[in-house]
Protein backbone atom coordinates (compact mmCIF):
# COMPACT_ATOMS: atom_id res chain seq x y z
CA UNK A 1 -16.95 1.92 -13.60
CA UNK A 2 -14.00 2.41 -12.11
CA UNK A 3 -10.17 1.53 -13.91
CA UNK A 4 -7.84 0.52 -11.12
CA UNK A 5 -4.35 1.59 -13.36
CA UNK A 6 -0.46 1.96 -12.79
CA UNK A 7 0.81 4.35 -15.01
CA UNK A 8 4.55 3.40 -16.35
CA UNK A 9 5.42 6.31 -17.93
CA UNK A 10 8.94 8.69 -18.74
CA UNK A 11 7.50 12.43 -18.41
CA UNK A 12 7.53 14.35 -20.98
CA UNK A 13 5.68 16.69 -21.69
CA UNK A 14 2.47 15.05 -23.33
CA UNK A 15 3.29 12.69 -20.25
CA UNK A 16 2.78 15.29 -17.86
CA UNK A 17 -1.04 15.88 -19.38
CA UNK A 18 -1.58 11.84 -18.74
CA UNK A 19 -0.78 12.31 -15.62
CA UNK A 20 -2.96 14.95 -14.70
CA UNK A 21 -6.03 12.94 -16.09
CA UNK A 22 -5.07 9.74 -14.69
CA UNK A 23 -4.51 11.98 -11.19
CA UNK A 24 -7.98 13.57 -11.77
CA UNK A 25 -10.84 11.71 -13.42
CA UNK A 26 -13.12 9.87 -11.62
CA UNK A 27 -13.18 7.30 -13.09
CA UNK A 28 -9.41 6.29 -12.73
CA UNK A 29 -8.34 4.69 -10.18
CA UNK A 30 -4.24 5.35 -9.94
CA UNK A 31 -2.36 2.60 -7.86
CA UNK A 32 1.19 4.00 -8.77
CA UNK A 33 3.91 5.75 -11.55
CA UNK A 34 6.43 3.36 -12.88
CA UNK A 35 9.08 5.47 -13.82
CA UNK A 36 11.57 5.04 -17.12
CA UNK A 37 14.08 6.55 -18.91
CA UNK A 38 12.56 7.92 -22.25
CA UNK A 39 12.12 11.33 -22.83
CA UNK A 40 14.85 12.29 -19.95
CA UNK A 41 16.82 10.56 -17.48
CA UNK A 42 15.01 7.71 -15.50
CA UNK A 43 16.08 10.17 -12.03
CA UNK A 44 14.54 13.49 -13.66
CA UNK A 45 11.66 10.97 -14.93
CA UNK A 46 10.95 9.83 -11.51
CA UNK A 47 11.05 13.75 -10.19
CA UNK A 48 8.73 14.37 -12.23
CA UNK A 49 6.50 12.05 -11.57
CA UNK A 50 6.42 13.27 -8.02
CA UNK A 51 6.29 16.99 -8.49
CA UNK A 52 3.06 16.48 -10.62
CA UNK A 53 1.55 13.90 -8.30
CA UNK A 54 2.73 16.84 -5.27
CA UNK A 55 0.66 19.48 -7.27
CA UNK A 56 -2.11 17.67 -7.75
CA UNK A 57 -3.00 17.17 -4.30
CA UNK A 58 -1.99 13.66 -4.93
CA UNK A 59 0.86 12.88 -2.62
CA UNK A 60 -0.31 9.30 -1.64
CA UNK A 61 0.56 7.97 -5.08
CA UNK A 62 3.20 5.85 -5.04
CA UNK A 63 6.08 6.28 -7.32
CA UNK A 64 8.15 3.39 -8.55
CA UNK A 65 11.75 4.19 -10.27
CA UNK A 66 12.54 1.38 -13.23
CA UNK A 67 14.64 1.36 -16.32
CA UNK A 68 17.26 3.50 -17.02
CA UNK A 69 18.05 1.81 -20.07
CA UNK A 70 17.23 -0.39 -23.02
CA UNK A 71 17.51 -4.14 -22.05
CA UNK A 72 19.95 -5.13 -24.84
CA UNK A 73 21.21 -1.86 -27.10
CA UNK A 74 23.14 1.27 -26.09
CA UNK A 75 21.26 4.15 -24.47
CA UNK A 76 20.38 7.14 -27.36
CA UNK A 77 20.35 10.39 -25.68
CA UNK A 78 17.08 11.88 -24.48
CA UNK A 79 15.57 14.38 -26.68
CA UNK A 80 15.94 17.78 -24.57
CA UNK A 81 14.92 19.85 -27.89
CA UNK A 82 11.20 18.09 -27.69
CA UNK A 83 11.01 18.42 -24.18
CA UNK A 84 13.49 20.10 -22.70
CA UNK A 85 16.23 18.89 -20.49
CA UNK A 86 14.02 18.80 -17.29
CA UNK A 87 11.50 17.09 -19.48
CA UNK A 88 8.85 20.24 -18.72
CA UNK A 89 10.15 22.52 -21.32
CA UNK A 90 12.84 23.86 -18.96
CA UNK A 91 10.55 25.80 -16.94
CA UNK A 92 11.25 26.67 -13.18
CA UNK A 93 10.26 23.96 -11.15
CA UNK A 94 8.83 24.06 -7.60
CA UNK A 95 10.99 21.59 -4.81
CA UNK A 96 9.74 17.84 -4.57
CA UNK A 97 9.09 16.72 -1.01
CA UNK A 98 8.18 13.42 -1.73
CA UNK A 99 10.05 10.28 -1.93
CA UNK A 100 10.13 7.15 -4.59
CA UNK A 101 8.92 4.11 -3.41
CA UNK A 102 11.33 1.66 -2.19
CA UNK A 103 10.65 -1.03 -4.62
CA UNK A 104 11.74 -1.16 -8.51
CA UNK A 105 8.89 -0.52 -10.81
CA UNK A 106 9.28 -4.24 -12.18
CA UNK A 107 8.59 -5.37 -8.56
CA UNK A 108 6.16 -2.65 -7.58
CA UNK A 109 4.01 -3.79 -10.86
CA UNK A 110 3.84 -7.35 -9.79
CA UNK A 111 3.25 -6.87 -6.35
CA UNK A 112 0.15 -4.89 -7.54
CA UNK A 113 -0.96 -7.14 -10.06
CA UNK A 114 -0.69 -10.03 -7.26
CA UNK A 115 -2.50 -8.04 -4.68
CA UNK A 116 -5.63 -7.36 -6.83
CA UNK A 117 -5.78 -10.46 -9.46
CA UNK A 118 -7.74 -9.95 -12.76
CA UNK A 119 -8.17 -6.51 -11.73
CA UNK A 120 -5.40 -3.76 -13.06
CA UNK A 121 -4.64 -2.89 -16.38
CA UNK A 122 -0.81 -1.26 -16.86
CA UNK A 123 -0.74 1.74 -19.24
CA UNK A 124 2.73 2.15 -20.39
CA UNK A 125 3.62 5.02 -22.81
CA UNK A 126 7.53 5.16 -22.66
CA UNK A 127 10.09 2.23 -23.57
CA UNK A 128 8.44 -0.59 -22.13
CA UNK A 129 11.56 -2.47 -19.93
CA UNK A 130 9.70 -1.89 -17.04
CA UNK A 131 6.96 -4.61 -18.25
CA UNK A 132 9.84 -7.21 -19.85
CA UNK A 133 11.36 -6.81 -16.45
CA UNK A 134 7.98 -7.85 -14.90
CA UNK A 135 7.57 -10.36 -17.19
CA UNK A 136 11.09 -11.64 -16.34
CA UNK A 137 10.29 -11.50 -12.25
CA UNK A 138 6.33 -13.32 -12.74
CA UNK A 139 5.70 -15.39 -16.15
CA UNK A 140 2.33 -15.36 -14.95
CA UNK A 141 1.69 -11.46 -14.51
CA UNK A 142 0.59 -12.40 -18.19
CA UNK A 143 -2.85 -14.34 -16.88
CA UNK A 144 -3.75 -11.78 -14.01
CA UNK A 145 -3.68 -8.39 -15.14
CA UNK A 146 -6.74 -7.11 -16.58
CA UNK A 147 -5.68 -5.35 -19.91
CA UNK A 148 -2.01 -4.07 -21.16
CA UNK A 149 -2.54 -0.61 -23.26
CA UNK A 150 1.06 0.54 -24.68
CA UNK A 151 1.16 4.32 -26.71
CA UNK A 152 3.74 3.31 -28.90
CA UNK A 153 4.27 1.93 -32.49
CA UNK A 154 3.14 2.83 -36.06
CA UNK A 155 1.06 -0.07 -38.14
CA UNK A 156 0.38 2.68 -41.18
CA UNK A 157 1.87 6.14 -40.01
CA UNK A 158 5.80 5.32 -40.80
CA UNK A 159 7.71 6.91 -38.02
CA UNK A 160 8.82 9.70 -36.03
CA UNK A 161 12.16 8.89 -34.67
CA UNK A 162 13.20 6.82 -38.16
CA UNK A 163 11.35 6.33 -41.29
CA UNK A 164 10.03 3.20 -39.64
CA UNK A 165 10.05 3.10 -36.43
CA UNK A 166 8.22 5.35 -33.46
CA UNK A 167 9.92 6.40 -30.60
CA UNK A 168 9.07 4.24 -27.57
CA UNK A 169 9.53 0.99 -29.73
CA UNK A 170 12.83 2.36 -31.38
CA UNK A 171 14.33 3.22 -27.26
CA UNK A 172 14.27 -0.50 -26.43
CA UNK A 173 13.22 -2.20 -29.50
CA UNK A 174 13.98 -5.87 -27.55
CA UNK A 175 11.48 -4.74 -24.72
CA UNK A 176 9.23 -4.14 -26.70
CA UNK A 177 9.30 -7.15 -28.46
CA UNK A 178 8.88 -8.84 -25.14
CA UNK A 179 5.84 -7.17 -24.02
CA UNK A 180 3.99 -6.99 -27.48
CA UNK A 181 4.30 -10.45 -27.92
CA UNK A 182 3.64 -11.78 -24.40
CA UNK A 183 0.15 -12.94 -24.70
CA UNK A 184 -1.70 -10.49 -22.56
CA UNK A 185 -4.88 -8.64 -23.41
CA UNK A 186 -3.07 -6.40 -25.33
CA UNK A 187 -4.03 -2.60 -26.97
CA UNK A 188 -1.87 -0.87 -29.16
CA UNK A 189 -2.20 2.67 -29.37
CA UNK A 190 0.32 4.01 -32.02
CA UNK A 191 1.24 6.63 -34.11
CA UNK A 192 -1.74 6.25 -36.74
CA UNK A 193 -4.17 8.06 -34.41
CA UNK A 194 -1.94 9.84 -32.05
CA UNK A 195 -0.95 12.07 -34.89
CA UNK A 196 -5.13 12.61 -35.76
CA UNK A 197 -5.08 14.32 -32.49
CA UNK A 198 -3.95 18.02 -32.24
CA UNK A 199 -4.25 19.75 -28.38
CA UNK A 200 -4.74 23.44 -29.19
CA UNK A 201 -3.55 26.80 -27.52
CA UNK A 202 -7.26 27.24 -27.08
CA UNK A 203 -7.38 23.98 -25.44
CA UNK A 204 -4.70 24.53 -22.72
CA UNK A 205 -6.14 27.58 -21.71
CA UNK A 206 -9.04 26.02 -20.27
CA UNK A 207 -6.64 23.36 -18.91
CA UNK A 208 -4.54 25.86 -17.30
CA UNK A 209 -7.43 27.59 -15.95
CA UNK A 210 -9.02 24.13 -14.34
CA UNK A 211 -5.63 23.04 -13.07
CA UNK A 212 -3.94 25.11 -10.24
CA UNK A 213 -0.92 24.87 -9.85
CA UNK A 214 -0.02 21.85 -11.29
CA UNK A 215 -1.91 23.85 -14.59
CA UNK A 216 0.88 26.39 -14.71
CA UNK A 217 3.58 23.33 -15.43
CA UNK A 218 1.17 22.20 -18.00
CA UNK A 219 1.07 25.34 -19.68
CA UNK A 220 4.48 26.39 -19.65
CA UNK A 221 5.94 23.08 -21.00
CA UNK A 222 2.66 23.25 -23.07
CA UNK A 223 4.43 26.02 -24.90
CA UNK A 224 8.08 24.75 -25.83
CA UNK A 225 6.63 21.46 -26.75
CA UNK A 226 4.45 23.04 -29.50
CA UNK A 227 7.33 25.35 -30.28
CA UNK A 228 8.76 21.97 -31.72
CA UNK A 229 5.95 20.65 -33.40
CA UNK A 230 5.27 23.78 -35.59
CA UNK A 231 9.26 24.73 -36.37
CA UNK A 232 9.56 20.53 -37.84
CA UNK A 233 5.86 19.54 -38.02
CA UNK A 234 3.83 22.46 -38.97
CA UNK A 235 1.23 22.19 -36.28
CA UNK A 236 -0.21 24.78 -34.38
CA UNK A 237 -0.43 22.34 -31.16
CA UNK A 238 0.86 19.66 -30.38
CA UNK A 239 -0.03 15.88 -30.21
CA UNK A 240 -1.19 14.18 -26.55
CA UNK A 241 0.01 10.80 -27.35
CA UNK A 242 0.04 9.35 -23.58
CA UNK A 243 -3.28 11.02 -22.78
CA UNK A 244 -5.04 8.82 -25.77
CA UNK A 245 -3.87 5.61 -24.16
CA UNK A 246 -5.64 6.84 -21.77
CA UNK A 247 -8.79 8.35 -24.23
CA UNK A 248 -8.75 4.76 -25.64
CA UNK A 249 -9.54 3.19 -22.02
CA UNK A 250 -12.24 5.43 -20.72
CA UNK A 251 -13.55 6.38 -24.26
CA UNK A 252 -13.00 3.27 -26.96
CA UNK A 253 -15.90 4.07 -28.73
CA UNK A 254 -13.91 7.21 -30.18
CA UNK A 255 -11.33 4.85 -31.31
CA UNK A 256 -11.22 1.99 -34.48
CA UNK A 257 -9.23 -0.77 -33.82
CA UNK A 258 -8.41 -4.52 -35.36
CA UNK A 259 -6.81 -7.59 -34.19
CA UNK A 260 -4.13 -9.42 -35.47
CA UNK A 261 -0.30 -10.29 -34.76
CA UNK A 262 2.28 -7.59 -33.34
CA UNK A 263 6.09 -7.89 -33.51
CA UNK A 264 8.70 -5.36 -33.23
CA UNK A 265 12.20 -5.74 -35.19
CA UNK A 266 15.14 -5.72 -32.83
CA UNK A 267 18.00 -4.97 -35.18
CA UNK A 268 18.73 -3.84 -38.56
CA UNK A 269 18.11 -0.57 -40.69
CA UNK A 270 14.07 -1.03 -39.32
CA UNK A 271 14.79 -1.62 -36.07
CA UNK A 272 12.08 -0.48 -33.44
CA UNK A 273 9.42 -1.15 -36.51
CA UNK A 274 6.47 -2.61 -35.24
CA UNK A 275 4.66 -5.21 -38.29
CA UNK A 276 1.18 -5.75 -37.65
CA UNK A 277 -0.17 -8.58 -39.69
CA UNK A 278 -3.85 -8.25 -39.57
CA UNK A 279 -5.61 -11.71 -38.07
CA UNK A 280 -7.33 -14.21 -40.52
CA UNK A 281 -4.74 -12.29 -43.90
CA UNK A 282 -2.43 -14.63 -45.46
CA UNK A 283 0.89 -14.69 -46.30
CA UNK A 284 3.65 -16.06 -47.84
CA UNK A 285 4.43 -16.87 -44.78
CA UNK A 286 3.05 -17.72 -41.19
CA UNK A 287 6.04 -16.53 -39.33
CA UNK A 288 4.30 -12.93 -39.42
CA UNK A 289 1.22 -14.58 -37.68
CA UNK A 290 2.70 -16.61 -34.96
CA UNK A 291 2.55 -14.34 -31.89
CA UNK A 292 -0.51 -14.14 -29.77
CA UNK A 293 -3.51 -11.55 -31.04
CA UNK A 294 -3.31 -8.36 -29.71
CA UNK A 295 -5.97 -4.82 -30.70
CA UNK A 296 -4.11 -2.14 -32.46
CA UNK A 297 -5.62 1.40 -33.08
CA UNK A 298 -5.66 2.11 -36.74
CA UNK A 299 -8.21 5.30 -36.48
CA UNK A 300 -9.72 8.54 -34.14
CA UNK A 301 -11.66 10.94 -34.18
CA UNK A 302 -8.95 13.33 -33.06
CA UNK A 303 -11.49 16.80 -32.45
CA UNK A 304 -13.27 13.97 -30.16
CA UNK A 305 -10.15 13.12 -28.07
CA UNK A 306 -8.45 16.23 -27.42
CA UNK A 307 -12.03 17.69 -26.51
CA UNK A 308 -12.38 15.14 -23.98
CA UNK A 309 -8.82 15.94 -22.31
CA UNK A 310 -9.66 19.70 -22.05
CA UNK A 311 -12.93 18.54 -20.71
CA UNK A 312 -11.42 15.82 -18.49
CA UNK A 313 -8.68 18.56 -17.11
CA UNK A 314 -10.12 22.19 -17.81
């Protein structure tokens, strides 16, 4: 079965592997990039974006620019010492030749959506303004896209950018409130089982190997990335969180997920929190159970995942 897909995204390093899968397996079916600000610069984001399209063979993608900020709050800068101010761990890049399309990505999403009804999901894994601003252009994108899957959030996992709150909620905590609580078939895929998976050294060599080109940029921003995670995490890897949005669409049955009510806190010492009150649990309150179900990933088998992206790429 095939998964016709735009990919709204803010490479990034772990972005940069999503890419490459959604470029490469067949069973993905890439109708754009949607570009945002995120992990750099929504200009180097959209670069990017077309570099790794370039070295995949993959030209004909089209790439959308979108956000290059939050909706609402001031812009925090992007976080060069994870990724690197060129977002590829500051390796040497090859020239782009290509060219952004000449839509926005809010407008380049719902043109999509309209042209193929009931048919695309949208996999987002930066700040999610691109989909509010969709939202905002077509109320209705809500009934015709197929599925919404967003790699951000923490239901059990606390944080990584504050003790509460993960990164791509925290970056435009009012977006994501927007897009979380729209109403669409919704999948959350947060930090609980993004941090279960660990891509190895061993790993990327067989995705370097299977990869050409576009295998040496994997590589080589393979190895500043994990250069962070062991100096203030202590792994020996580092974690793929875009590629297991991507895990949880082609492979589900690695994944363990519940339903139940999603919000995101907009402002305040928890802001960019996402709450998660489990459907059917009371509480003192309903106000925690008043926005539309949505799926949230609460377990992995992590060994699982990051085998099948070494698989998927090497």
């Amino acid at each position: 079965m095939s998964h016709p897909i735009i990919f709204d995204t803010d490479p990034g390093v772990d972005d940069a592997q999503a890419i490459a899968i959604a470029l490469r397996h067949p069973e993905i079916e890439l109708l754009g990039l949607t570009t945002t600000y995120g992990n750099v610069d929504v200009e180097t984001a959209t670069h990017n974006a077309l570099l790794l399209s370039e070295l995949a063979g993959r030209d004909d993608v089209p790439v959308a620019q979108g956000a290059a900020g939050p909706m609402v709050k001031p812009r925090h800068p992007a976080p060069a010492h994870i990724h690197g101010a060129n977002g590829l761990g500051n390796i040497e890049l090859p020239e782009v030749k290509g060219k952004k399309d000449s839509r926005s990505a809010a407008q380049f999403i719902v043109d999509t959506v309209n042209a193929r009804p009931g048919e695309v999901t949208l996999v987002a894994v930066g700040p999610v303004g691109n989909l509010a601003a969709a939202l905002q252009l077509a109320p209705a994108l809500t009934e015709k896209v197929k599925r919404v899957v967003i790699m951000g959030g923490s239901i059990r996992e606390g944080g990584n950018v504050t003790p509460v709150a993960e990164a791509n909620m925290f970056n435009d905590p009012h977006a994501a409130q927007r897009a979380l609580t729209a109403g669409w078939p919704l999948t959350l895929v947060g930090l609980d089982v993004t941090h279960r998976c660990v891509l190895t050294q061993e790993h990327m060599a067989r995705i370097e190997a299977g990869q050409g080109e576009l295998g040496k940029v994997l590589s080589g921003s393979y190895a500043f990335y994990r250069d962070f995670y062991r100096e203030f995490l202590g792994i020996d890897g580092c974690c793929p969180h875009d590629s297991c949005a991507l895990a949880w669409l082609l492979r589900p049955e690695l994944f363990t997920t519940a339903p139940g009510h999603l919000s995101v806190v907009t402002d305040g010492m928890a802001e960019g929190q996402t709450i998660f009150a489990p459907e059917g649990r009371g509480f003192i309150q309903e106000r925690w159970s008043q926005t539309p179900l949505a799926e949230a990933c609460l377990e992995v088998d992590g060994e699982a995942v990051v085998e099948w992206i070494a698989e998927t790429l090497g």
